[in-house]
N, C-alpha and C. Protein backbone atom coordinates (compact mmCIF):
# COMPACT_ATOMS: atom_id res chain seq x y z
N UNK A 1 -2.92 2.93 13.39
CA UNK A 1 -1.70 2.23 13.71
C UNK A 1 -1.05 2.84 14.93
N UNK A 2 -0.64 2.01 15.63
CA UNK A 2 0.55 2.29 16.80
C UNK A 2 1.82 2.71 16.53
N UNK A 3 1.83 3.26 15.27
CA UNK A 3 3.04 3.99 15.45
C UNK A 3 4.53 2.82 15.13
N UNK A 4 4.12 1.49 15.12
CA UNK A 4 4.49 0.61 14.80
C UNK A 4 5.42 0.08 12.89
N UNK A 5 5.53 -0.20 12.69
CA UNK A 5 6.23 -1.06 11.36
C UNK A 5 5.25 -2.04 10.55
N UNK A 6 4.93 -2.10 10.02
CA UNK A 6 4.14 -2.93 9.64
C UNK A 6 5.02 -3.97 9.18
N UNK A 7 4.67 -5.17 9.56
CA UNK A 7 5.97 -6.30 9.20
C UNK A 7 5.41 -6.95 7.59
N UNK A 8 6.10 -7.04 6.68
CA UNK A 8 6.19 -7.44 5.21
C UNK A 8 6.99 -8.71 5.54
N UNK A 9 6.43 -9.84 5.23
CA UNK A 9 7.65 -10.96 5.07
C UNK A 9 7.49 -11.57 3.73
N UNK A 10 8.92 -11.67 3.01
CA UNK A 10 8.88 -11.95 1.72
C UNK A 10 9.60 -13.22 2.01
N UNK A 11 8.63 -14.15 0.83
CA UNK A 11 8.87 -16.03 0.61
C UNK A 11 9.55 -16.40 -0.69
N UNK A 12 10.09 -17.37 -0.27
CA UNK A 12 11.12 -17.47 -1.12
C UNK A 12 10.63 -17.93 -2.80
N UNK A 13 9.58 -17.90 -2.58
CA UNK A 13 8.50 -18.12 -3.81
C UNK A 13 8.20 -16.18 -4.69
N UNK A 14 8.39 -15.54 -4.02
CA UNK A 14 8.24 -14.06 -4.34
C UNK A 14 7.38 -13.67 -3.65
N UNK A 15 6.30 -13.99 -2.93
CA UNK A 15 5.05 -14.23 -2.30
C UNK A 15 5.47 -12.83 -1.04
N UNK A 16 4.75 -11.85 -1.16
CA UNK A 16 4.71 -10.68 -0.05
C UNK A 16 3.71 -10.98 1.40
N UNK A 17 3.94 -11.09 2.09
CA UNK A 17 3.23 -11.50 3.37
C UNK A 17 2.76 -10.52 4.38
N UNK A 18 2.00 -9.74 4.22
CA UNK A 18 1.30 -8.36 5.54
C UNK A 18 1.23 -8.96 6.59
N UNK A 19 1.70 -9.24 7.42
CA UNK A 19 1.48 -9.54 8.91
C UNK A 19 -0.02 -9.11 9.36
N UNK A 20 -0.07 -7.94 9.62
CA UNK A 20 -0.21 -6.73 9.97
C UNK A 20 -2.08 -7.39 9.38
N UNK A 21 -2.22 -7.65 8.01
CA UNK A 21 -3.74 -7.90 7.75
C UNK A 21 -4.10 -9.43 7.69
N UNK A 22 -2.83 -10.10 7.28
CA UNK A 22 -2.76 -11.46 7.15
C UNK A 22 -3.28 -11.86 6.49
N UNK A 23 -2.67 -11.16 4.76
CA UNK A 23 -3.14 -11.55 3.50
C UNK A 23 -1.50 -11.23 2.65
N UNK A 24 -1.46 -11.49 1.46
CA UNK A 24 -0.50 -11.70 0.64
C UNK A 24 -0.89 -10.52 -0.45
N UNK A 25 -0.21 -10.37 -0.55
CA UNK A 25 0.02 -8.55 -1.16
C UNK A 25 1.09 -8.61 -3.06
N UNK A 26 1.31 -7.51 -2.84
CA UNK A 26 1.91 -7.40 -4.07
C UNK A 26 2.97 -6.29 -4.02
N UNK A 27 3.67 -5.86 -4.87
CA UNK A 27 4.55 -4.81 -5.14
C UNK A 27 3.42 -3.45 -5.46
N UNK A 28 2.80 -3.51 -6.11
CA UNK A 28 1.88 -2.30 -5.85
C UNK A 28 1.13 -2.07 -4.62
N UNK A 29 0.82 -2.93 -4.08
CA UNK A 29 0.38 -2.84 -2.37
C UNK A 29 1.37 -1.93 -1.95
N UNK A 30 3.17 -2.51 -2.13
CA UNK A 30 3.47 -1.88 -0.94
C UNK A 30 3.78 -0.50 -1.80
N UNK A 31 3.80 -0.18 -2.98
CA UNK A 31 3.88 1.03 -3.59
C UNK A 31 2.85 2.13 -3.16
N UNK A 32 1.37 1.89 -2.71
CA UNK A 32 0.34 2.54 -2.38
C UNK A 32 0.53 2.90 -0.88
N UNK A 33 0.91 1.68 -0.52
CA UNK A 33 1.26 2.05 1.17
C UNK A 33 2.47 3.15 1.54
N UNK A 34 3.23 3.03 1.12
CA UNK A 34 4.68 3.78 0.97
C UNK A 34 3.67 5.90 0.45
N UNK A 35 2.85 5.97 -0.10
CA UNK A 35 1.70 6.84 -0.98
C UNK A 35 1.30 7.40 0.55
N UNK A 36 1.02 6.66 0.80
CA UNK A 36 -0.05 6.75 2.13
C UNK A 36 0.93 7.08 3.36
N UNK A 37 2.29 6.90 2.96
CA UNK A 37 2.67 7.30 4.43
C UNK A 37 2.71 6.09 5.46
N UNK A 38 3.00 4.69 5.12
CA UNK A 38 2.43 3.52 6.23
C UNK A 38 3.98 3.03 6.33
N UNK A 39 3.96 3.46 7.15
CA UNK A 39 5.93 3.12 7.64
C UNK A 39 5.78 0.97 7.69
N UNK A 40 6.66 0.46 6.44
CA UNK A 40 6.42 -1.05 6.59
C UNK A 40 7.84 -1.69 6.89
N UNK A 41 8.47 -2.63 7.15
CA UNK A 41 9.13 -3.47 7.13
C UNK A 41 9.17 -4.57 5.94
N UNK A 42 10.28 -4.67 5.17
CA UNK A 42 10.09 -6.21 4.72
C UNK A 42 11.04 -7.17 4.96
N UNK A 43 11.07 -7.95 5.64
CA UNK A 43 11.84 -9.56 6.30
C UNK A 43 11.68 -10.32 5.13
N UNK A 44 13.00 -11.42 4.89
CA UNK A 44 13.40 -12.36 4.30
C UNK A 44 12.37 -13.00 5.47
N UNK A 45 11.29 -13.97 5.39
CA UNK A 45 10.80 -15.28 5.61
C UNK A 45 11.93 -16.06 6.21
N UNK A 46 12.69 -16.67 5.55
CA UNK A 46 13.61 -17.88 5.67
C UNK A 46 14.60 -17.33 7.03
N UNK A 47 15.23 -16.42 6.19
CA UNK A 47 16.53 -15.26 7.14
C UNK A 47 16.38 -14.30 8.39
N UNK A 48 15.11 -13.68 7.87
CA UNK A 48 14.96 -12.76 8.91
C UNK A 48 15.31 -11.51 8.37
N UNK A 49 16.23 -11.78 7.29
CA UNK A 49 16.98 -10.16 6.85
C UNK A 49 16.08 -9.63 6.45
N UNK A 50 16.42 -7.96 6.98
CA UNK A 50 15.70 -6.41 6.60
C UNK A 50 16.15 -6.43 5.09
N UNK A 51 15.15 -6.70 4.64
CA UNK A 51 15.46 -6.37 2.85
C UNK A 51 14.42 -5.05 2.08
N UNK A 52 13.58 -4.42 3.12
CA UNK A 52 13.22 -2.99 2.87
C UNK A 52 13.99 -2.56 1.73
N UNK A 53 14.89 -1.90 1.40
CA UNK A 53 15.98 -1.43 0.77
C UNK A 53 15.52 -2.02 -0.71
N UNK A 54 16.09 -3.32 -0.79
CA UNK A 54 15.83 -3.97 -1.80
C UNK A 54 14.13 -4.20 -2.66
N UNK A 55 13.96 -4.33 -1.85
CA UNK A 55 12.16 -4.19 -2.02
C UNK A 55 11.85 -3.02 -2.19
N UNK A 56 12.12 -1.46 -1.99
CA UNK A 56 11.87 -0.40 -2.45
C UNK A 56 12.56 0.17 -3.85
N UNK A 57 14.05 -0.50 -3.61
CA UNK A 57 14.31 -0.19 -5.30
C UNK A 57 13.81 -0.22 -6.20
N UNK A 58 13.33 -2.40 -6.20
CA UNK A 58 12.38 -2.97 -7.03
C UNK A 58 11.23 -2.28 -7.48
N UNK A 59 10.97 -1.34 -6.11
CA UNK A 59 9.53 -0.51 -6.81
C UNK A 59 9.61 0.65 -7.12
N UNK A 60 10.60 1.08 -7.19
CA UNK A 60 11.27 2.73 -7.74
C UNK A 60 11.55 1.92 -9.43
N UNK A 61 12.03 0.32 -9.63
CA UNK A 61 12.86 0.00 -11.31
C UNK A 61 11.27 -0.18 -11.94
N UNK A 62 10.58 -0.51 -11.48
CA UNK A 62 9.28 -1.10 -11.73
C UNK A 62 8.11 0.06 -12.10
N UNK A 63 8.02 1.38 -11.57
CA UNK A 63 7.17 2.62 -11.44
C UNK A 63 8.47 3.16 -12.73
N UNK A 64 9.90 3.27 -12.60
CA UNK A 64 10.27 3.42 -14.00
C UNK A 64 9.84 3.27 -15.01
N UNK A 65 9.43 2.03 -14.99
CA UNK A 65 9.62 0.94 -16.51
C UNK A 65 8.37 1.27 -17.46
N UNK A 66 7.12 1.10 -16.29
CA UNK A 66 5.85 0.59 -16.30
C UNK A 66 5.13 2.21 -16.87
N UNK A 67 5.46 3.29 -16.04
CA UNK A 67 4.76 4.44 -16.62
C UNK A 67 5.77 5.03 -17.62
N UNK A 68 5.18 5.69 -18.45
CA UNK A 68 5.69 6.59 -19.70
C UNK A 68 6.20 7.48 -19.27
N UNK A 69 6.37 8.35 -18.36
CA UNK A 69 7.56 8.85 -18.21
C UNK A 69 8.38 8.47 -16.68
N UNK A 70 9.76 8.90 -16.63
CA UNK A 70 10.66 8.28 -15.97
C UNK A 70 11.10 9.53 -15.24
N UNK A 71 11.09 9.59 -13.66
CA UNK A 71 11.28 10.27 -12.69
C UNK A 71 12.88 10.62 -12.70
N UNK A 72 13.66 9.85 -12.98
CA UNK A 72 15.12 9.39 -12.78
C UNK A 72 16.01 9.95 -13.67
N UNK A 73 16.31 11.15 -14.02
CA UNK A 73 17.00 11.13 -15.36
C UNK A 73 18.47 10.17 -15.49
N UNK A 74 18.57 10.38 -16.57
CA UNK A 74 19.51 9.61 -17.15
C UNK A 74 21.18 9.74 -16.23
N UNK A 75 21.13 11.08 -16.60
CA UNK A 75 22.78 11.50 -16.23
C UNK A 75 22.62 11.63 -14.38
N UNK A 76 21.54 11.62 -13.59
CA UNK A 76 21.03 11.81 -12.06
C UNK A 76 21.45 10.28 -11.82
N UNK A 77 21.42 9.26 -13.18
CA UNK A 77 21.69 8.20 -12.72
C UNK A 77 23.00 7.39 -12.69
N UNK A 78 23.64 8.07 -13.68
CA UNK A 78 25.25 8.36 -13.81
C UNK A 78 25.75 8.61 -12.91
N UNK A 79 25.48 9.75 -12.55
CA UNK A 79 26.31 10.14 -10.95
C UNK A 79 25.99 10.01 -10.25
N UNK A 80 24.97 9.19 -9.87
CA UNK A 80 24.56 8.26 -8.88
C UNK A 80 25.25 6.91 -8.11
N UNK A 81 25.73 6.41 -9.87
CA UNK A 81 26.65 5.04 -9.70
C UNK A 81 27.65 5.19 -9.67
N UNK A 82 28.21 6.73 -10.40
CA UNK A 82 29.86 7.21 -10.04
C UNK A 82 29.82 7.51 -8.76
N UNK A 83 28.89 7.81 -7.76
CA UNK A 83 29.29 8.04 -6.20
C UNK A 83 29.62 6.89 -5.72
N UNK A 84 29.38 5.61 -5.89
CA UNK A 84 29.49 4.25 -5.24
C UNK A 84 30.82 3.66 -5.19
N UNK A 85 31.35 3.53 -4.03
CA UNK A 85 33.24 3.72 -4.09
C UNK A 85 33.80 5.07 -3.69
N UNK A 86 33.49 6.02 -3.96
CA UNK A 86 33.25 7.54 -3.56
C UNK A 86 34.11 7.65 -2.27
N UNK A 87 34.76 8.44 -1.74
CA UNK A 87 35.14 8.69 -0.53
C UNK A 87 33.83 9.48 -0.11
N UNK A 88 33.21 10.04 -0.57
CA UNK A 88 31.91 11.01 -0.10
C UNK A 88 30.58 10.36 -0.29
N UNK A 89 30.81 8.38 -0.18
CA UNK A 89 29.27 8.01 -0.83
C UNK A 89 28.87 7.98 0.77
N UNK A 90 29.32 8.03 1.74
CA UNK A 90 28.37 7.70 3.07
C UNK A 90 27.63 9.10 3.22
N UNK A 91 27.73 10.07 2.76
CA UNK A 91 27.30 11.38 2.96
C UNK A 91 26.08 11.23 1.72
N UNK A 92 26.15 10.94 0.80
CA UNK A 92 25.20 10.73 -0.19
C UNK A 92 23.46 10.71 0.18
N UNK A 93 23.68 9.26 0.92
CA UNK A 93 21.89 9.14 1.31
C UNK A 93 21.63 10.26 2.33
N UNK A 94 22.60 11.09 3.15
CA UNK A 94 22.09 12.48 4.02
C UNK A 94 21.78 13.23 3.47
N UNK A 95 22.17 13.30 2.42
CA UNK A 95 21.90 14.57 1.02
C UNK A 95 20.83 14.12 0.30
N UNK A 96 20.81 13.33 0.07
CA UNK A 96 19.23 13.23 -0.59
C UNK A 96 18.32 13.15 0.03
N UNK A 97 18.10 12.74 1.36
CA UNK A 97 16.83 12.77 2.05
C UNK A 97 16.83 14.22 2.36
N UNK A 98 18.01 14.58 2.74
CA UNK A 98 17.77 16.06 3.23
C UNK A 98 16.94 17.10 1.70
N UNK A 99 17.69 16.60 0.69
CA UNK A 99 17.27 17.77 0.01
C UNK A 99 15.76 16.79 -0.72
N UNK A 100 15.57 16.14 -0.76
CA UNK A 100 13.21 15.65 -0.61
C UNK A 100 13.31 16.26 0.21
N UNK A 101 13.11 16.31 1.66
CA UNK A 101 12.25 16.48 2.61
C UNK A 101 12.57 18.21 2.32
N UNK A 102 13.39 18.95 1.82
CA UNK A 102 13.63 20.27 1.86
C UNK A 102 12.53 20.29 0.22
N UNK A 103 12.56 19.70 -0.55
CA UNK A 103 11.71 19.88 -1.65
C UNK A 103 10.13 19.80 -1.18
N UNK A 104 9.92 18.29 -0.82
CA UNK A 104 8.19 18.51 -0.12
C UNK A 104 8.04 19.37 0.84
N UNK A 105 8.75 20.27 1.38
CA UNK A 105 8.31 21.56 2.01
C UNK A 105 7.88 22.70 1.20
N UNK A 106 9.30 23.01 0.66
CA UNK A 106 8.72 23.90 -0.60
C UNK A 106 7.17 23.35 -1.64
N UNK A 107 7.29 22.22 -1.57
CA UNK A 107 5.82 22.45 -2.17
C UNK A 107 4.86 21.86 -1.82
N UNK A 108 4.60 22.10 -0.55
CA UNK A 108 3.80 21.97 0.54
C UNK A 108 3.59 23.56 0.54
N UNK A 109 4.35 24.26 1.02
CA UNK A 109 4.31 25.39 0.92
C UNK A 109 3.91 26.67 -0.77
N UNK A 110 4.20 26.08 -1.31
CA UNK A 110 3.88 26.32 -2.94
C UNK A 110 2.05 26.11 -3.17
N UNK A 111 1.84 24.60 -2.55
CA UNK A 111 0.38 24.12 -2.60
C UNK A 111 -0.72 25.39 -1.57
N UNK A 112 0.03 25.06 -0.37
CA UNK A 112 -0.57 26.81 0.48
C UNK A 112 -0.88 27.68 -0.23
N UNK A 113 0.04 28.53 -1.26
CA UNK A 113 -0.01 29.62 -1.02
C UNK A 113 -0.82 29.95 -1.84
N UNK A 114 -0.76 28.75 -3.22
CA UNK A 114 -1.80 28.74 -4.46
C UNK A 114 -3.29 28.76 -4.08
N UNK A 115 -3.01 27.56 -3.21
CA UNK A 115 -5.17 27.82 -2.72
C UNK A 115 -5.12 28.71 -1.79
N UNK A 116 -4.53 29.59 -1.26
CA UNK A 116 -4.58 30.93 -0.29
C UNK A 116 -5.30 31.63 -1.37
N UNK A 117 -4.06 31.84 -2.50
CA UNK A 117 -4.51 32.57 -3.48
C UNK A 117 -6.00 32.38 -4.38
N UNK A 118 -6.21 30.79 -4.14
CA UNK A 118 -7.91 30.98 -5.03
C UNK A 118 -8.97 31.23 -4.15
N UNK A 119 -8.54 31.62 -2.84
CA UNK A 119 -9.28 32.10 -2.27
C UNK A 119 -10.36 33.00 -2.06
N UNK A 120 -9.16 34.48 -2.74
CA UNK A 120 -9.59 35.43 -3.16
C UNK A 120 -9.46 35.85 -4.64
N UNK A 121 -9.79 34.61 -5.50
CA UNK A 121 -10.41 34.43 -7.19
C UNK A 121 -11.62 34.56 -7.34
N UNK A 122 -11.91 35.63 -7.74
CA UNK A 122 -13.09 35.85 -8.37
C UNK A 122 -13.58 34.39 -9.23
N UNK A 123 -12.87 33.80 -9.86
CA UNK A 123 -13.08 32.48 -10.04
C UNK A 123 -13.81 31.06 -9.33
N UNK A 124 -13.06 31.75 -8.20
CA UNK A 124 -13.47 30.50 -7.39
C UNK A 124 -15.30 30.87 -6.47
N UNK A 125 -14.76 32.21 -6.17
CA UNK A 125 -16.24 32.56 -5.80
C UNK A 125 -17.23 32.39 -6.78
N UNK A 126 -17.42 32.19 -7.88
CA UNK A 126 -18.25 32.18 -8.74
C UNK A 126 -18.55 30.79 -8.49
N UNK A 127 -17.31 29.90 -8.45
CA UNK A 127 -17.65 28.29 -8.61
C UNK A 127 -18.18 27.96 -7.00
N UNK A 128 -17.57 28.40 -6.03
CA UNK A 128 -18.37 28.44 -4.58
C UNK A 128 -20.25 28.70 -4.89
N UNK A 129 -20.66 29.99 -5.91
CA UNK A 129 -22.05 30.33 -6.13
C UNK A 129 -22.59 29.30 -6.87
N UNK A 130 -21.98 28.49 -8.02
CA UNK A 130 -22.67 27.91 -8.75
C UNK A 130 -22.70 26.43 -7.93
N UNK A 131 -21.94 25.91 -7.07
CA UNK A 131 -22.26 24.93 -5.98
C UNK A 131 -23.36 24.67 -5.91
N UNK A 132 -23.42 25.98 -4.91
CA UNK A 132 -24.61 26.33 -4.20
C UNK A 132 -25.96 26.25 -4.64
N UNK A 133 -25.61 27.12 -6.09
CA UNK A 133 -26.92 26.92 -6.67
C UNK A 133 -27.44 25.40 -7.25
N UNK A 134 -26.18 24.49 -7.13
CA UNK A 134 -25.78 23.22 -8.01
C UNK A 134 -27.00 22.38 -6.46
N UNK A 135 -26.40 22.67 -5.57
CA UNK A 135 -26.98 22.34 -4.42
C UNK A 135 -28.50 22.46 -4.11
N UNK A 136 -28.94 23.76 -4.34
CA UNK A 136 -30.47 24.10 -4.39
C UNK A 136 -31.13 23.52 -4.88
N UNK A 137 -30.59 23.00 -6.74
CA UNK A 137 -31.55 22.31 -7.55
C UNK A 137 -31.60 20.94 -7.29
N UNK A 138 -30.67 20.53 -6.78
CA UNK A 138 -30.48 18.94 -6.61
C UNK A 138 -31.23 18.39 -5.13
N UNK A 139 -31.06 19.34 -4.50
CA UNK A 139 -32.03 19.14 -2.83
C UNK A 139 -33.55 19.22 -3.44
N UNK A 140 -33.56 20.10 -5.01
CA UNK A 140 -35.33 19.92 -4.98
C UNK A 140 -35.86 18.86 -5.64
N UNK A 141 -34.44 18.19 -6.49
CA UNK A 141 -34.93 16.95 -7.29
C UNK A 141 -34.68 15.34 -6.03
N UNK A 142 -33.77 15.77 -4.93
CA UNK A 142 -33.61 14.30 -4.00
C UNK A 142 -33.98 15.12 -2.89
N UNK A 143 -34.95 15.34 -2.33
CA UNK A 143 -35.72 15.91 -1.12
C UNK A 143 -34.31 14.95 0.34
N UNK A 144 -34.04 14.05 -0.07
CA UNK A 144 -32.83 13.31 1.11
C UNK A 144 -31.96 13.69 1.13
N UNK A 145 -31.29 14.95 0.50
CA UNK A 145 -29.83 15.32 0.32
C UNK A 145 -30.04 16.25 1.55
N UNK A 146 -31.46 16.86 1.81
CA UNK A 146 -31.90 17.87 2.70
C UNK A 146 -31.61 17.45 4.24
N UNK A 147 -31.98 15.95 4.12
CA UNK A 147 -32.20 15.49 5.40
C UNK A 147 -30.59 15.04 6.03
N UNK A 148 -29.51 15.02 5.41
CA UNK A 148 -28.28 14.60 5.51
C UNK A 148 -27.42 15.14 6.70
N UNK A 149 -27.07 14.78 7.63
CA UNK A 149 -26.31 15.43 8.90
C UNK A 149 -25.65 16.49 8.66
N UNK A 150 -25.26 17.38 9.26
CA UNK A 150 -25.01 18.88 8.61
C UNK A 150 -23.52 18.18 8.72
N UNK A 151 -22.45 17.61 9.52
CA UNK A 151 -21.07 17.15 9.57
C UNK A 151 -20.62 16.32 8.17
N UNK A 152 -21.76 15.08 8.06
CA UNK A 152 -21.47 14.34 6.74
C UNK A 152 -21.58 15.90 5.09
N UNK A 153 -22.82 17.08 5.43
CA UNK A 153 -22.82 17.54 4.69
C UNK A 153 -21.51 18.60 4.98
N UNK A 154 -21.44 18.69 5.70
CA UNK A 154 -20.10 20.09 5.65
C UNK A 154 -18.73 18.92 4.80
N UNK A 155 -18.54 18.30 5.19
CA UNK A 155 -17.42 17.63 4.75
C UNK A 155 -17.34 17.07 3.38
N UNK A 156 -18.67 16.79 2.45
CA UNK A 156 -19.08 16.63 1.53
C UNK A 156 -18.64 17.91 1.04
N UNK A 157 -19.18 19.12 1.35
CA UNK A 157 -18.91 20.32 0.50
C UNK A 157 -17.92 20.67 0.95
N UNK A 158 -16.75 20.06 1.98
CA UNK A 158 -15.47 20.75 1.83
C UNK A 158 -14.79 19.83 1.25
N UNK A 159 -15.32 18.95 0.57
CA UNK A 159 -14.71 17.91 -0.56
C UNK A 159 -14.87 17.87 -1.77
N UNK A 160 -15.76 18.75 -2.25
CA UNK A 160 -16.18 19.18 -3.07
C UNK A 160 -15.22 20.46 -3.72
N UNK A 161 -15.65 21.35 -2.77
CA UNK A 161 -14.38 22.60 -2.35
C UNK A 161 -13.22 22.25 -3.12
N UNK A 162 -12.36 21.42 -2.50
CA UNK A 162 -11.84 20.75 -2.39
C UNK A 162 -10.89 20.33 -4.16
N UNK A 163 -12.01 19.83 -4.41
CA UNK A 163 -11.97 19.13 -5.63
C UNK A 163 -11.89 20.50 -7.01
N UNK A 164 -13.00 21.09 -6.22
CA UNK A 164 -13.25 22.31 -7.10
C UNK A 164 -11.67 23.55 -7.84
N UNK A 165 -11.30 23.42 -6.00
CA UNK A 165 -10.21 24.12 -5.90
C UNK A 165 -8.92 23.49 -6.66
N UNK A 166 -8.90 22.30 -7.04
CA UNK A 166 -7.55 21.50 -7.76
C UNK A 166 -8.00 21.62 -9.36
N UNK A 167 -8.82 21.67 -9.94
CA UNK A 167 -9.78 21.81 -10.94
C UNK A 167 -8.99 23.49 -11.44
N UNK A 168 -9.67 24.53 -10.42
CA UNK A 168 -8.72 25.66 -10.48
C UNK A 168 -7.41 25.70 -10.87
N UNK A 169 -6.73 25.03 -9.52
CA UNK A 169 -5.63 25.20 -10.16
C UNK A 169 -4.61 24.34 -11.51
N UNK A 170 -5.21 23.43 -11.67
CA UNK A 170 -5.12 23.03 -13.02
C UNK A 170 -5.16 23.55 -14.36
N UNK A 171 -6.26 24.26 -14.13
CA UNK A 171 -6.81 24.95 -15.19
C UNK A 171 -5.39 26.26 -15.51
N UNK A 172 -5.64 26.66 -14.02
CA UNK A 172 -4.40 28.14 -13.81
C UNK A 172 -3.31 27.32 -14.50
N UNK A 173 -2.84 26.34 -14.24
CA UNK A 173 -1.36 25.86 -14.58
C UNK A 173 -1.39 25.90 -16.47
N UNK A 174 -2.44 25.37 -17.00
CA UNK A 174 -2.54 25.72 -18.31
C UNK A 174 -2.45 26.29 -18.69
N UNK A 175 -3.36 27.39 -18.06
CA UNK A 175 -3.74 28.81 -18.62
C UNK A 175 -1.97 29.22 -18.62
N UNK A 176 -1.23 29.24 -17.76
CA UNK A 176 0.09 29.92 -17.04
C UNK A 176 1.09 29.54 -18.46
N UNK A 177 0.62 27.74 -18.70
CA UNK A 177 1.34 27.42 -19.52
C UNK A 177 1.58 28.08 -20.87
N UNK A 178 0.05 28.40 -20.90
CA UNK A 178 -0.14 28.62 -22.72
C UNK A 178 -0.11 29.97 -22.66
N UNK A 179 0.11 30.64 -21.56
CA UNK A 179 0.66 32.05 -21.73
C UNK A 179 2.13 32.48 -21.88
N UNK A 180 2.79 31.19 -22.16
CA UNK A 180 4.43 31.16 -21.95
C UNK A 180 4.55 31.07 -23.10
């Protein structure tokens, strides 16, 4: 993408409209996209109006409802609606973006430091060896895994890695748990 908006136009039928692929979408579309980081627009069809806003609530009441547990607590939502009228509600949405974007740092930084740390896990080196060896036997049973571009294969095994390493720390978070 260019860095661009992706234009959403919503019909007065409910009907979501991607510009952008020039297909008709859904509320989980734009829930995955929003996942992904895909900066979108959504336009009233008829109006023209930026109804983004409204269209993201819908999918914040909807990711409520739909999964078993609820992001939102109760009383976060109380004083949420007691700010509205507020002499201090225009300051509100500065404060909350500020303090996400100050949270996904911290654990951005949290995620660092953990796989820094399985780095040097005796754990993980073991699961790095048994790869490997996972690798040896399987190159002797598909002789083509051998022949595979060393780039497609490096990236394979740093996806693997990868995978291995979240596996870890999963496990750690249990382990952490059931030691509490």
């Amino acid at each position: 993408m260019s860095g661009e908006a992706v234009v959403i136009k919503k019909y007065a039928n409910r009907r979501l409209y991607n510009t952008q692929s020039s297909s008709y979408i859904t509320l989980d579309h734009l829930a995955k996209m929003t996942r992904e980081g895909v900066e979108f627009k959504v336009v009233d069809a008829k109006t023209g109006a930026d109804i983004t806003h409204q269209i993201l609530t819908q999918i914040i009441m909807e990711e409520e409802s739909a999964s078993g547990e609820q992001m939102l607590p109760v009383n976060f939502l109380r004083q949420l609606i007691g700010m509205y009228g507020n002499s201090m509600q225009s300051l509100v949405p500065h404060y909350l973006e500020a303090s996400m974007e100050h949270f996904r740092t911290n654990q951005s930084k949290l995620r660092e430091a953990f796989e820094d740390s399985l780095g040097n896990n005796p754990l993980a080196k073991l699961a790095q060896q048994n790869l490997a060896m996972f690798k040896a036997a399987a190159s002797a049973f598909m002789p083509g895994l051998a022949d595979a571009k060393p780039n497609e294969h490096d990236k394979a095994q740093d996806d693997e890695l990868a995978a291995l390493r979240q596996q870890m720390a999963e496990m750690q978070a249990k382990l952490d748990k059931l030691g509490k």
